[in-house]
C-alpha atoms as a PDB file:
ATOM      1  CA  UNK A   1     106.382 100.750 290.113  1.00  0.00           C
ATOM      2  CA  UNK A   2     106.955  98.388 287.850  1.00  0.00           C
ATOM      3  CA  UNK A   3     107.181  98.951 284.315  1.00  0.00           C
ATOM      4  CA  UNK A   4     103.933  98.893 282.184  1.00  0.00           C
ATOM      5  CA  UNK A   5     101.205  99.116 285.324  1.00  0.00           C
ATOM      6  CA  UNK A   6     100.829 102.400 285.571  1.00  0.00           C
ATOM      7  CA  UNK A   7     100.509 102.719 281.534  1.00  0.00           C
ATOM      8  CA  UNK A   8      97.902  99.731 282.167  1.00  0.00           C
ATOM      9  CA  UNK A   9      95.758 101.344 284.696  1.00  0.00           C
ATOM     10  CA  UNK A  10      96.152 105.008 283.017  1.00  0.00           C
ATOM     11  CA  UNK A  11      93.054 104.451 281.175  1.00  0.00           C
ATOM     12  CA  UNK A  12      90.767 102.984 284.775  1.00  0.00           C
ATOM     13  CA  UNK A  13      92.016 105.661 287.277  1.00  0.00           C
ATOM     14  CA  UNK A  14      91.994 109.749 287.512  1.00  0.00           C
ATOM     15  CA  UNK A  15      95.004 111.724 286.988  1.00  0.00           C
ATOM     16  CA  UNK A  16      94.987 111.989 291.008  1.00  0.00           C
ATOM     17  CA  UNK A  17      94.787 108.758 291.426  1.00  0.00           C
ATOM     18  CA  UNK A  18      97.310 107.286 289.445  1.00  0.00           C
ATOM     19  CA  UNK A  19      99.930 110.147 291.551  1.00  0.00           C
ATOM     20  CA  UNK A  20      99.035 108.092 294.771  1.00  0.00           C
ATOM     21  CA  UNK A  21     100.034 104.645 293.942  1.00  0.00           C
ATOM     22  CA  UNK A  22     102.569 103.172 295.420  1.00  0.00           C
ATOM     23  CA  UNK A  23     105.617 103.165 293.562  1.00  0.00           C
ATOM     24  CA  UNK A  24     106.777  99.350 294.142  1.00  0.00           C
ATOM     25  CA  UNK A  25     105.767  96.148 295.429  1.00  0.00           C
ATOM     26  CA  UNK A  26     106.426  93.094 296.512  1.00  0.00           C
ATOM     27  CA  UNK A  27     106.507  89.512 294.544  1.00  0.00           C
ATOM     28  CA  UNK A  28     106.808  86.979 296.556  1.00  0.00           C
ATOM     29  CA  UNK A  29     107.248  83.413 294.206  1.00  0.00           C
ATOM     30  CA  UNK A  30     103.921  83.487 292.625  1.00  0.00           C
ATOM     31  CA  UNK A  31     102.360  85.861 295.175  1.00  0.00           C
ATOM     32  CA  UNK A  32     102.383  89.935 294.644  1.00  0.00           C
ATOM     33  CA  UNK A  33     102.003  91.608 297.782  1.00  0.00           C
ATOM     34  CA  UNK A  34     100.794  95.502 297.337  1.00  0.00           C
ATOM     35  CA  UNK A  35      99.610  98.310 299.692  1.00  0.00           C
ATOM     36  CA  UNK A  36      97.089 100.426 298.672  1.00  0.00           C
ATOM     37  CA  UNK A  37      96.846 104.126 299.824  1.00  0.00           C
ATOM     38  CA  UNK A  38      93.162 104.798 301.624  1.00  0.00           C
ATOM     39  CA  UNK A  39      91.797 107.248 299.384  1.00  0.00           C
ATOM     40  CA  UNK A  40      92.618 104.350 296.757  1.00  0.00           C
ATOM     41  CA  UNK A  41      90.731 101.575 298.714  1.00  0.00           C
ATOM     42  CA  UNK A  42      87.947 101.853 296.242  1.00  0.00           C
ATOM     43  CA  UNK A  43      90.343 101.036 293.097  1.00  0.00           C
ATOM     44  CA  UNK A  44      92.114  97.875 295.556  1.00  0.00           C
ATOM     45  CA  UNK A  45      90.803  95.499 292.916  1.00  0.00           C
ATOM     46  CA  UNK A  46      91.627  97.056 289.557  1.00  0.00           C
ATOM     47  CA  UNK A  47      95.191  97.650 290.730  1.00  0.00           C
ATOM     48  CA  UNK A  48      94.879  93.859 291.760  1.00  0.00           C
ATOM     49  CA  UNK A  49      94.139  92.824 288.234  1.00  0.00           C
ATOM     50  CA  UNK A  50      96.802  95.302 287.025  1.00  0.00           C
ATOM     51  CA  UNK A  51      99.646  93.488 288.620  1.00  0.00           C
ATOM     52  CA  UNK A  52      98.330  90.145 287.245  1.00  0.00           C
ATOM     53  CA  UNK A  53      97.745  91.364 283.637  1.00  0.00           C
ATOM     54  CA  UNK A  54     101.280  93.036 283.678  1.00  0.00           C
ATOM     55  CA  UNK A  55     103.072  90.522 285.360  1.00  0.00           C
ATOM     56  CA  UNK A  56     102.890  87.050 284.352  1.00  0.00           C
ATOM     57  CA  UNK A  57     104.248  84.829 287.290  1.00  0.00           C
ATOM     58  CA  UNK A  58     101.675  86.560 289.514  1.00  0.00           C
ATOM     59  CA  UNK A  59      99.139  84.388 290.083  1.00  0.00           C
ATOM     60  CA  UNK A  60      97.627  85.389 293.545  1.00  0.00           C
ATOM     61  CA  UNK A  61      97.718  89.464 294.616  1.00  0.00           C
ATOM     62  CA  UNK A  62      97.477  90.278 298.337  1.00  0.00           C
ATOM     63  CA  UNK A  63      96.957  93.528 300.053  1.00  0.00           C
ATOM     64  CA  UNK A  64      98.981  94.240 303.009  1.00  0.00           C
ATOM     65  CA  UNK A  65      96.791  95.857 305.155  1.00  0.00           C
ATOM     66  CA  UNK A  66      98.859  96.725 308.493  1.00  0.00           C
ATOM     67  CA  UNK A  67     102.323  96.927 309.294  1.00  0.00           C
ATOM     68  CA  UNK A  68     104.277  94.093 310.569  1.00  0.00           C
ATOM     69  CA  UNK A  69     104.088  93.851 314.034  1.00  0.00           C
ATOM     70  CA  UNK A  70     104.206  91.333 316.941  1.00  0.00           C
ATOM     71  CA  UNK A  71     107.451  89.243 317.861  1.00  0.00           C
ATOM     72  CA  UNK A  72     106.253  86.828 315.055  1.00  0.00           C
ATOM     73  CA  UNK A  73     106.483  89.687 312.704  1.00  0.00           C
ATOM     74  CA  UNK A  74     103.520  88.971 310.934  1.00  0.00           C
ATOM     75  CA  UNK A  75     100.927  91.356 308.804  1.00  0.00           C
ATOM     76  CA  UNK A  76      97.269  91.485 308.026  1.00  0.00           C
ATOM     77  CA  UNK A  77      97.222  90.095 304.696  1.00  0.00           C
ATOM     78  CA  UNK A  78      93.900  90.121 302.317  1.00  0.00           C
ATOM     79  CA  UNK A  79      93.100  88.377 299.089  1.00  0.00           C
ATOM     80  CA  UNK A  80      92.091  90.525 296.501  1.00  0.00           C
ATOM     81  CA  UNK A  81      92.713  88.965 293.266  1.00  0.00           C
ATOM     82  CA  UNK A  82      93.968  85.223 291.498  1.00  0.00           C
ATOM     83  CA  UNK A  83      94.220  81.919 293.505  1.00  0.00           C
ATOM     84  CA  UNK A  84      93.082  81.845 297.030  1.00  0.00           C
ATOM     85  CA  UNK A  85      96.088  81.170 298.781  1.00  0.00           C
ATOM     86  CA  UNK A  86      99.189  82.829 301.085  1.00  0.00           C
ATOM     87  CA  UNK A  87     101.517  79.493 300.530  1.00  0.00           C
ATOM     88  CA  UNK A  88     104.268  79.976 298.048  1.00  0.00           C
ATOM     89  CA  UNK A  89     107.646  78.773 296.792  1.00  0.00           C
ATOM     90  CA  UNK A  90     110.289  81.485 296.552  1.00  0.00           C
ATOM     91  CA  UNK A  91     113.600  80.992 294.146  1.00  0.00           C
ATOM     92  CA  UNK A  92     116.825  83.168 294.655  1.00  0.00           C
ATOM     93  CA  UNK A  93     120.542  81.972 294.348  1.00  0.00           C
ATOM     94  CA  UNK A  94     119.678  78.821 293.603  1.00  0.00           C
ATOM     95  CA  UNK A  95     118.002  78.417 296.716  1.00  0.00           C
ATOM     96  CA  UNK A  96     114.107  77.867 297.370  1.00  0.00           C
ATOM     97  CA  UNK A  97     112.234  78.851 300.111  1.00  0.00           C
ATOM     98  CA  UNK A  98     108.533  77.607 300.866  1.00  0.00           C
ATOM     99  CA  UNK A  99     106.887  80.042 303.016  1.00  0.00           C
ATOM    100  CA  UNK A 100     102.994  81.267 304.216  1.00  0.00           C
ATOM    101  CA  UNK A 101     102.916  84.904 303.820  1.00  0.00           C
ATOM    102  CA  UNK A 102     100.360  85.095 306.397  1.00  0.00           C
ATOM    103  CA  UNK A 103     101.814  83.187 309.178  1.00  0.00           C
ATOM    104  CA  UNK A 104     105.567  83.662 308.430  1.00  0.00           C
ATOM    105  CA  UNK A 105     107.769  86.795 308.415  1.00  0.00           C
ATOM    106  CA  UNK A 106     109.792  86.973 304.582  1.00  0.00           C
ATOM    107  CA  UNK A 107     111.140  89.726 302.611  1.00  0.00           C
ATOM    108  CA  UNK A 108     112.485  89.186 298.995  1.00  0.00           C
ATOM    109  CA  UNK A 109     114.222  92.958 299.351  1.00  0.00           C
ATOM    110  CA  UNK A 110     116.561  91.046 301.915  1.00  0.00           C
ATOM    111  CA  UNK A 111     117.587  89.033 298.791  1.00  0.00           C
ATOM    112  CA  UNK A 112     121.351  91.546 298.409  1.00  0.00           C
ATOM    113  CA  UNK A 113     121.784  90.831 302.308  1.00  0.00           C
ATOM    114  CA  UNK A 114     121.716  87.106 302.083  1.00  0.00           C
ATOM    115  CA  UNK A 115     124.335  86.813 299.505  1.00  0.00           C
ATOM    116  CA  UNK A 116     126.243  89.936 300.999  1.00  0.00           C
ATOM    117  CA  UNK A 117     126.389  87.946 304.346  1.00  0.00           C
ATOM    118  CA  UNK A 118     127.308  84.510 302.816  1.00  0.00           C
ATOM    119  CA  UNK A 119     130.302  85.913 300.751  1.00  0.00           C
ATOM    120  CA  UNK A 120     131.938  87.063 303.757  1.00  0.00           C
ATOM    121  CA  UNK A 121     131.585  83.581 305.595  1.00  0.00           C
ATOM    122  CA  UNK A 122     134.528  81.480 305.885  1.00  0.00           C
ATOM    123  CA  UNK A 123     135.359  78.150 305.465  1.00  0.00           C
ATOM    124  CA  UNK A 124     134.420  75.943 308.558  1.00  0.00           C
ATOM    125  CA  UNK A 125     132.916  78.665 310.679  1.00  0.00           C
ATOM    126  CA  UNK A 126     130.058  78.053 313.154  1.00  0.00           C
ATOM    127  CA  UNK A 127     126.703  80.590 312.690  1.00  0.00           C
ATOM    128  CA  UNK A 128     124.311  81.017 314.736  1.00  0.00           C
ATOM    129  CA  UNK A 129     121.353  83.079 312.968  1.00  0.00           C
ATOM    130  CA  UNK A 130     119.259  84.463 315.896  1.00  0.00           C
ATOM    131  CA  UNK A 131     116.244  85.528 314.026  1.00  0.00           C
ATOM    132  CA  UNK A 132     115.701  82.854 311.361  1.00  0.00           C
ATOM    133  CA  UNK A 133     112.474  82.476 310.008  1.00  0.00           C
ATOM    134  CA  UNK A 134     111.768  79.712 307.475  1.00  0.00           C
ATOM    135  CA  UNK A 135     115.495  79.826 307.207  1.00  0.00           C
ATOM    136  CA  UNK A 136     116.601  81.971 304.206  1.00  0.00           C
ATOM    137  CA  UNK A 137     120.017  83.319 305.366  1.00  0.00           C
ATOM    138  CA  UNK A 138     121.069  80.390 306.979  1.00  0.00           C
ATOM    139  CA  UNK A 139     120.435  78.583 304.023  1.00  0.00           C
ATOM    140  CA  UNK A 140     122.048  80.422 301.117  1.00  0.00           C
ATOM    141  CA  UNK A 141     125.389  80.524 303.689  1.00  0.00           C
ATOM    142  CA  UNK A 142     124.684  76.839 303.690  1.00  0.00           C
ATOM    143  CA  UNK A 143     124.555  76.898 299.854  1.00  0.00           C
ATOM    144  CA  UNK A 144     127.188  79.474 298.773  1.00  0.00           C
ATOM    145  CA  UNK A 145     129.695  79.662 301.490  1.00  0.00           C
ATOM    146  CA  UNK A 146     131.535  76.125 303.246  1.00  0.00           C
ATOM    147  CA  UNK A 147     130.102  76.731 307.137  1.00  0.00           C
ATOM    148  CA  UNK A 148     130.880  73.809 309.640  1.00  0.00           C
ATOM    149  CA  UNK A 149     127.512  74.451 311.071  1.00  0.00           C
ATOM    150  CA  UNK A 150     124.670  77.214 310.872  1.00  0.00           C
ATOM    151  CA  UNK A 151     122.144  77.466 313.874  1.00  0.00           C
ATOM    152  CA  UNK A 152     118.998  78.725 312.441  1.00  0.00           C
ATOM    153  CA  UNK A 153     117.241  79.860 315.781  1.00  0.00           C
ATOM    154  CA  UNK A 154     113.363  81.480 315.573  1.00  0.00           C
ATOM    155  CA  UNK A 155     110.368  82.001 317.631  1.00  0.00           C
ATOM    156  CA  UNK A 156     107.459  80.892 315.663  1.00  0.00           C
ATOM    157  CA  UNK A 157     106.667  78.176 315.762  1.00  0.00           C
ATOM    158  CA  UNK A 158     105.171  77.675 311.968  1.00  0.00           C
ATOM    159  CA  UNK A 159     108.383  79.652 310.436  1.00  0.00           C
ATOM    160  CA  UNK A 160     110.372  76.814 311.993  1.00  0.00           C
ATOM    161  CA  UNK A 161     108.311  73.883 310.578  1.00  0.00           C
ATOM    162  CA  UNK A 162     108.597  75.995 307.307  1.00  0.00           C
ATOM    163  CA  UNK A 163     112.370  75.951 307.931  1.00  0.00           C
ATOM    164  CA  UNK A 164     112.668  72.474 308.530  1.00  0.00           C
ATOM    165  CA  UNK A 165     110.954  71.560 304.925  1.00  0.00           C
ATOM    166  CA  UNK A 166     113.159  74.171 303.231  1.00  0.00           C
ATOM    167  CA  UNK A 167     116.307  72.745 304.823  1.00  0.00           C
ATOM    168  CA  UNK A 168     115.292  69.646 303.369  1.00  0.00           C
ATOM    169  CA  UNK A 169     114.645  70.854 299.941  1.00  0.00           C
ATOM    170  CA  UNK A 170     117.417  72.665 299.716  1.00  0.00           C
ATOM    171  CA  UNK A 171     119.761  69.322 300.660  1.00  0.00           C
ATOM    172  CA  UNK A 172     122.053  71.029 303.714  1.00  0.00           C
ATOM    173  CA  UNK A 173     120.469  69.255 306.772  1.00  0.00           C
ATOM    174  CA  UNK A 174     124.086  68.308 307.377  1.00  0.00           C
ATOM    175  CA  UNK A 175     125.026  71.763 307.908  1.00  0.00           C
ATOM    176  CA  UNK A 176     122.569  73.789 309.096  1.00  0.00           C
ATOM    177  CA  UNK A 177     120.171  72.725 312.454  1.00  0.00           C
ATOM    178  CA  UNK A 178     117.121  74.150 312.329  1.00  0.00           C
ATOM    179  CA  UNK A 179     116.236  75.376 316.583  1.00  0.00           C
ATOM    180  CA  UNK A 180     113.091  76.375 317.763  1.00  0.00           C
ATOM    181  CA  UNK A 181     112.592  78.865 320.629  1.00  0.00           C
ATOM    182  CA  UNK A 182     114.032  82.897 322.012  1.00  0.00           C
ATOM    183  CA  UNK A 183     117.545  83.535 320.712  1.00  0.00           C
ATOM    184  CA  UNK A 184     118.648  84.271 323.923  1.00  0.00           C
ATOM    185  CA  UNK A 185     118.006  81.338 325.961  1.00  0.00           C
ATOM    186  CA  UNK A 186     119.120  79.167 322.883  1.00  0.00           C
ATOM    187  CA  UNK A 187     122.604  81.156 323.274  1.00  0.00           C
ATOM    188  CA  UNK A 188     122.581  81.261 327.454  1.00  0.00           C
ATOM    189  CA  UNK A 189     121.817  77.125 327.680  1.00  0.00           C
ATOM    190  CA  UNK A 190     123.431  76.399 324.890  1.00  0.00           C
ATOM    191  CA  UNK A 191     125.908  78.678 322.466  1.00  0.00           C
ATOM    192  CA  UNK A 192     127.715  80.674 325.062  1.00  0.00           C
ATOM    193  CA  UNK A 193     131.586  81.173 323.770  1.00  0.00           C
ATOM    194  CA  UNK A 194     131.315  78.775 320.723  1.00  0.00           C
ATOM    195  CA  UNK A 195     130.446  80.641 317.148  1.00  0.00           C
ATOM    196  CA  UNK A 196     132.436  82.717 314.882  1.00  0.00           C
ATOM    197  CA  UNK A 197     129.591  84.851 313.551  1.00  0.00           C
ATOM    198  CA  UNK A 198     126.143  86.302 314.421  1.00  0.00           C
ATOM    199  CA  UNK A 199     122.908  87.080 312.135  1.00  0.00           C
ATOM    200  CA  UNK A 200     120.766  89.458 313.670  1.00  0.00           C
ATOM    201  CA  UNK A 201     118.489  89.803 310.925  1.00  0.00           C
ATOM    202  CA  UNK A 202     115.330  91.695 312.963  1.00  0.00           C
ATOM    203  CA  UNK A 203     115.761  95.269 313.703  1.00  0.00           C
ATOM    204  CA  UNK A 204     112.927  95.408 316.344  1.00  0.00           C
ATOM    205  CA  UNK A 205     115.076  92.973 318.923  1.00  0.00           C
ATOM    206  CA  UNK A 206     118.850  93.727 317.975  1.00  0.00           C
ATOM    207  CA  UNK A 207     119.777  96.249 320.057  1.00  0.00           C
ATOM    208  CA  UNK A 208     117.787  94.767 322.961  1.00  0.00           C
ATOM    209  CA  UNK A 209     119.757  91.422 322.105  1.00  0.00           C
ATOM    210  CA  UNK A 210     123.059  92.534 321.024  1.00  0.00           C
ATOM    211  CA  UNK A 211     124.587  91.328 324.491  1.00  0.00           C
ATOM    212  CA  UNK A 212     123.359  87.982 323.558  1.00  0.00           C
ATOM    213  CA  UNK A 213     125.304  88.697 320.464  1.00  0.00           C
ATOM    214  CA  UNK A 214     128.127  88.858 321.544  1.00  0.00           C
ATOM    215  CA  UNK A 215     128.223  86.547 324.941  1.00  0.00           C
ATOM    216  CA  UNK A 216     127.528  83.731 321.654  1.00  0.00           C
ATOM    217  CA  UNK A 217     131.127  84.670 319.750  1.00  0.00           C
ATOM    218  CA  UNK A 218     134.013  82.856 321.328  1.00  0.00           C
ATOM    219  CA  UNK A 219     136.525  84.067 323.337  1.00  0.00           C
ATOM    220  CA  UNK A 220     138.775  85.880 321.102  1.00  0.00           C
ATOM    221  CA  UNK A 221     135.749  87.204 318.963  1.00  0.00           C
ATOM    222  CA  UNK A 222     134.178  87.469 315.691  1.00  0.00           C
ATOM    223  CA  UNK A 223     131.682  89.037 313.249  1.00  0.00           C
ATOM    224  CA  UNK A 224     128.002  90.272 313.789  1.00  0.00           C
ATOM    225  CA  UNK A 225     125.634  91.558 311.437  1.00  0.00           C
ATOM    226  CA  UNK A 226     123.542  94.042 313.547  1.00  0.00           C
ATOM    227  CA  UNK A 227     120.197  95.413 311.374  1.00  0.00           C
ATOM    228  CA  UNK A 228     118.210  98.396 312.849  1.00  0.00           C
ATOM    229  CA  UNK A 229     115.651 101.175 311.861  1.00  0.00           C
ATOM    230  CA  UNK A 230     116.165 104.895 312.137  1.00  0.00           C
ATOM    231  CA  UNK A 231     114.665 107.812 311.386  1.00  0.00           C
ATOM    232  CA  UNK A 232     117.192 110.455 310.084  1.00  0.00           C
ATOM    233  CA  UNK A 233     115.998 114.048 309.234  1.00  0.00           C
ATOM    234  CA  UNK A 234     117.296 115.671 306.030  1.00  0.00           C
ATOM    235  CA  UNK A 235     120.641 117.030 307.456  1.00  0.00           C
ATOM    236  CA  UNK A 236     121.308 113.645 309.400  1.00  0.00           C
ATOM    237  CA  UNK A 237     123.174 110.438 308.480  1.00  0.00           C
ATOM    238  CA  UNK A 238     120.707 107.590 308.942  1.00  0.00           C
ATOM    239  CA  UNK A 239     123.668 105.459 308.726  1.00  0.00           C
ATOM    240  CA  UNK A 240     125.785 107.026 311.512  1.00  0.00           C
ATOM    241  CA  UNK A 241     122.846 107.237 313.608  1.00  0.00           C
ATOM    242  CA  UNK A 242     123.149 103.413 314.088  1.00  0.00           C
ATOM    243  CA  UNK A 243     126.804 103.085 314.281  1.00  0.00           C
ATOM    244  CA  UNK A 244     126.999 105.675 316.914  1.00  0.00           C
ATOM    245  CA  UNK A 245     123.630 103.781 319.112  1.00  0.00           C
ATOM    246  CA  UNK A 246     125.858 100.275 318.499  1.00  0.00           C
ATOM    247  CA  UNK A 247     129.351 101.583 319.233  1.00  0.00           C
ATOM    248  CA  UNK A 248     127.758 102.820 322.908  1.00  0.00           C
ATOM    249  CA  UNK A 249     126.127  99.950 323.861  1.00  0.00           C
ATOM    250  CA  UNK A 250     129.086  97.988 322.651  1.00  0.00           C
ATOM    251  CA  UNK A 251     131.555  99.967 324.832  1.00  0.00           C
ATOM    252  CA  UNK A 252     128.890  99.811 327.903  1.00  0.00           C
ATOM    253  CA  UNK A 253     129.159  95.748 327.486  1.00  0.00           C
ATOM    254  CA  UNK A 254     133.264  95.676 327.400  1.00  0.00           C
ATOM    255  CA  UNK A 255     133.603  95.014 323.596  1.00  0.00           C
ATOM    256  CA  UNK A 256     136.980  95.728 321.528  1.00  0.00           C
ATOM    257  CA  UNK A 257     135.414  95.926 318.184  1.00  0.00           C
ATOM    258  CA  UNK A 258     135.483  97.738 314.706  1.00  0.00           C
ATOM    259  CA  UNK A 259     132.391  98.747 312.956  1.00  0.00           C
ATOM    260  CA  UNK A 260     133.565  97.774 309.432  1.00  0.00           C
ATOM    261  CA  UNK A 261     130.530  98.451 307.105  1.00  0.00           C
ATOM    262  CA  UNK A 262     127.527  99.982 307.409  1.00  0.00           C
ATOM    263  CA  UNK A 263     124.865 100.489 304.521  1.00  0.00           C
ATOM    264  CA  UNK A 264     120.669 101.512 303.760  1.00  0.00           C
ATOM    265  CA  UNK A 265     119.363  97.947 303.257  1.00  0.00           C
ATOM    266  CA  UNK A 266     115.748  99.714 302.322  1.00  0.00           C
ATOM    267  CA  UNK A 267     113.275 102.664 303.003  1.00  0.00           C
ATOM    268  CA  UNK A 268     110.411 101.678 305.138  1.00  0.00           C
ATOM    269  CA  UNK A 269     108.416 105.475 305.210  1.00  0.00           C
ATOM    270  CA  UNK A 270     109.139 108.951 305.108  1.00  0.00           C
ATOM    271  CA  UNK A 271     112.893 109.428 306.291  1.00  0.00           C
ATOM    272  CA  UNK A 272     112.754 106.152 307.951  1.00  0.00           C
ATOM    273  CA  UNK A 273     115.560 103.221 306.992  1.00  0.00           C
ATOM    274  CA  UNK A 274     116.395  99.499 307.629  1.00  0.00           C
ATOM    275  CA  UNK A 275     120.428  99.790 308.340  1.00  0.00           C
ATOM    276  CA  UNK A 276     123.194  97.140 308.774  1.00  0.00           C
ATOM    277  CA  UNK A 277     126.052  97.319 310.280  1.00  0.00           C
ATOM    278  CA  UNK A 278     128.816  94.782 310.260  1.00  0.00           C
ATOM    279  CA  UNK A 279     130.751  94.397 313.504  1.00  0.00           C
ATOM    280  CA  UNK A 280     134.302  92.899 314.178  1.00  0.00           C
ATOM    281  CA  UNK A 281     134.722  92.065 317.768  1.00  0.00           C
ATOM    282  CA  UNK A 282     138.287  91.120 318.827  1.00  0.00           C
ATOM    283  CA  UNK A 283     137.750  90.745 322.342  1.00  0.00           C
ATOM    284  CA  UNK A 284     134.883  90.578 325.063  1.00  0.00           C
ATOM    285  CA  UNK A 285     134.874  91.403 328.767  1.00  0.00           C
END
């Protein structure tokens, strides 16, 4: 939660209440994203006008009201307080991003990856980012790291015109092509053997893509940043869990490869976690 809203709305809500709020949310640019508990439904509004009052670049707040879901990875999103509006311009590392909430997938808690990621890219590699949205890792490697080229691949349609805007206001159209359509027929027609890393920035699809993965990396290998969910009970190492799911299905498809670093990105529920794992392959069958 952050600071000073739960002081603000101690005086407005019960004792009971005030235990159930969630204890974070999201601001997205000038948009504030929250979730609201059901038993809270009646108080949507007041914690609306909380986050404005106690935050002063909010200007719109929206209540997520189901998960993301869908291979477009969108959410039910509805207005509850400030301007009418789900279209926004996001600033981080220099970099902005111009994005519609409702009809585009974006995180700002994916804000660590993106620079994690484009510190470890090296000069004049080739990238192909197989779940791109309106281009956000693709474009802070374009920004912060010297790529030859970064293929920013995604299915939606609308992220990809929002991609092709932010490429241009972020000045790298020279590096980074923006490509419409499934990962894996991008990489089968067109990638097959020829990139030095891979982005695989949606844990619902990795694992059923990570043969695409690595089929894109050229012959003698490369890096791939694998994300996943996982639910770990209390005695289990959410962490481990993933690195033991990738190592199998990397020995099943012929890999030589180390799994050099694995982290938590985020909790998304009770005992359940978004994990990366950074792969090096050396060789492929």
């Amino acid at each position: 939660m952050r600071r000073g809203l739960k002081d603000y709305l101690a005086e407005m809500l019960e004792p009971w209440e005030l235990s159930l709020l969630y204890r974070s949310y999201d601001v997205v640019g000038d948009i504030a994203v929250i979730r609201v508990p059901p038993a809270l439904k009646h108080r949507k509004k007041d914690i609306a006008e909380a986050v404005v009052q106690t935050n002063k670049h909010v200007k719109t707040v929206l209540c997520q009201s189901s998960p993301v879901q869908g291979d477009l990875r969108l959410r039910e999103l509805e207005w509850v307080a400030g301007e009418r509006k789900t279209e926004t311009i996001h600033k981080e590392w220099g970099c902005v991003f111009k994005v519609d909430l409702a009809r585009c997938y974006f995180s700002p808690r994916l804000s660590y990856e993106r620079m994690r990621i484009a510190s470890q890219v090296k000069p004049y590699e080739t990238v192909t980012n197989m779940f791109a949205g309106v281009g956000c890792f693709s474009i802070v490697i374009a920004k912060h790291a010297k790529p030859a080229k970064v293929y920013s691949i995604d299915i939606n349609p609308v992220a990809v015109r929002y991609a092709r805007e932010n490429v241009c206001l972020n000045k790298v159209g020279h590096i980074v092509e923006i490509i419409e359509g499934d990962s894996k027929t991008v990489i089968v027609k067109q990638q097959q053997n020829t990139v030095d890393r891979v982005l695989m920035p949606l844990p619902e699809k990795a694992y059923e893509y990570l043969e695409y993965a690595l089929a894109a990396l050229k012959p003698d290998g490369g890096a791939i940043h694998y994300y996943d969910f996982v639910h770990a009970g209390k005695d289990e190492n959410p962490v481990d869990k993933i690195r033991r799911k990738v190592a199998g299905r990397l020995k099943e498809l012929g890999a030589d490869f180390d799994l050099t670093f694995g982290r938590i990105v985020r909790t998304v529920g009770p005992r359940w976690f978004q994990i990366v794992v950074d792969i090096r392959v050396y060789t492929k069958r």
